[in-house]
Protein backbone atom coordinates (compact mmCIF):
# COMPACT_ATOMS: atom_id res chain seq x y z
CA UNK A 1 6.51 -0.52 -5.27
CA UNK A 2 3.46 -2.38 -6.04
CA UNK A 3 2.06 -3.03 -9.54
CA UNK A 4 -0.73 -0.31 -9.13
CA UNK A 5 1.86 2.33 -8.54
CA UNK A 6 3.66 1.06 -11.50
CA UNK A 7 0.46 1.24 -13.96
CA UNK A 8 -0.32 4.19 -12.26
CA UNK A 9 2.84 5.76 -13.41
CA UNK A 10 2.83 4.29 -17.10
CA UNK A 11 -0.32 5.63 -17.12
CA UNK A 12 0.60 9.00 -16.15
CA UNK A 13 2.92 8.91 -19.05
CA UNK A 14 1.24 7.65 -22.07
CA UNK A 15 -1.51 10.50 -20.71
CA UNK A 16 1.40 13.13 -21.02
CA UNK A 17 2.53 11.61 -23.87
CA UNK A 18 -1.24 11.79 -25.77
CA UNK A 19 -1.83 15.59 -24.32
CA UNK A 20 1.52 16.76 -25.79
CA UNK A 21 0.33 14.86 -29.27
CA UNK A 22 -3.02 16.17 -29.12
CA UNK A 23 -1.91 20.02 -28.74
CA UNK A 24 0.69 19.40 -31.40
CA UNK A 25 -1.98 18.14 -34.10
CA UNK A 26 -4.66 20.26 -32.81
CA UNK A 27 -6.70 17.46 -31.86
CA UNK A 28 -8.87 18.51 -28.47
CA UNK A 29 -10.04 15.54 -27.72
CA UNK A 30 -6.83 13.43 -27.81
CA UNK A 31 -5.32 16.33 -25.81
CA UNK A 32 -8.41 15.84 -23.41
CA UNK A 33 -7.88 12.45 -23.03
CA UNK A 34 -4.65 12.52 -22.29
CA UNK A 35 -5.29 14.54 -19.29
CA UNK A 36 -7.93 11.63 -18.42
CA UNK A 37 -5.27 9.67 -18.77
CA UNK A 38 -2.96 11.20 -16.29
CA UNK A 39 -6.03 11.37 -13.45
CA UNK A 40 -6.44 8.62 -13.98
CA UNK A 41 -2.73 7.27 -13.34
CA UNK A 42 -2.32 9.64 -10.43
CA UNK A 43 -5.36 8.12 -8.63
CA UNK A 44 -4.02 4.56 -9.45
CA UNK A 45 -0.54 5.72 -8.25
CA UNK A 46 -2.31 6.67 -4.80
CA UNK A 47 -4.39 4.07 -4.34
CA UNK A 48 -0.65 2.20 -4.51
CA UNK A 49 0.99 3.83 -2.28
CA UNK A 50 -1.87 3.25 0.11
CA UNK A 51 -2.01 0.15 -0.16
CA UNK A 52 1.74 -0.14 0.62
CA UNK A 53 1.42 1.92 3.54
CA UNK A 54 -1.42 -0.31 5.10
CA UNK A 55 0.78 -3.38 4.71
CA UNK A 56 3.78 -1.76 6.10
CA UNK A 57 1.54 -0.94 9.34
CA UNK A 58 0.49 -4.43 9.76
CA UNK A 59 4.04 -5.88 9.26
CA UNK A 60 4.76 -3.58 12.30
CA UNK A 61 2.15 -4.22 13.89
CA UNK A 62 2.88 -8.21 13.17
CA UNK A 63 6.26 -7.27 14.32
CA UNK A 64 5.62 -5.14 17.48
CA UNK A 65 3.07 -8.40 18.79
CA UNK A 66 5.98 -11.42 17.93
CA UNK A 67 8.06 -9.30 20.28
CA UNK A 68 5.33 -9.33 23.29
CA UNK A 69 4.54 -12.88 22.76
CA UNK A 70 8.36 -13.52 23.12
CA UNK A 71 9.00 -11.26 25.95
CA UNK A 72 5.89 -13.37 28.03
CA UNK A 73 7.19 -16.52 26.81
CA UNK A 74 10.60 -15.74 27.98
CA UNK A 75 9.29 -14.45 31.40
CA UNK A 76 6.70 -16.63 31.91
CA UNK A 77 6.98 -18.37 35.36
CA UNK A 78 4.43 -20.91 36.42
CA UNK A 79 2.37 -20.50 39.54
CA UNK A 80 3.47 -23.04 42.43
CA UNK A 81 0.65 -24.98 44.37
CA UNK A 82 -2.41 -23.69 42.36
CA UNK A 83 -5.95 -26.08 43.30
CA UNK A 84 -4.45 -29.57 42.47
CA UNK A 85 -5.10 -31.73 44.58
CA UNK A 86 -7.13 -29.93 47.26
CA UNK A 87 -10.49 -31.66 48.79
């Protein structure tokens, strides 16, 4: 959990929080706001978890091409003879 998805959700909250207020007092616009509020979180929540998605992809991708570079190191067998010397 990143700290988007984490602002994202407080954000959610204190927008639930200021709806519930706002319909209790009879307040519109506080109510309104607090729906803001909770886009707004949701969208920050998102943006989170897409961000942590993207870097779990390109630790696997980091991954998956250590592994090939190992497997050719390990198999890697010189070519005998080659051009040295020749002329």
């Amino acid at each position: 959990m990143n700290k988007d998805e984490i602002s994202g959700k407080v954000d959610q909250v204190v927008g639930k929080v200021k709806q519930g207020v706002g319909e209790a007092i009879g307040n519109q616009k506080v109510a309104n706001q607090g729906v803001i509020d909770q886009a707004k979180g949701a969208a920050k929540e998102t943006w989170g978890n897409a961000k942590d998605a993207a870097n779990q992809v390109r630790e696997s991708q980091k991954e998956t091409a250590e592994q090939k570079a190992d497997n050719v190191r390990h198999n890697y067998q010189p070519v005998s003879g080659g051009c040295q010397g020749e002329g």
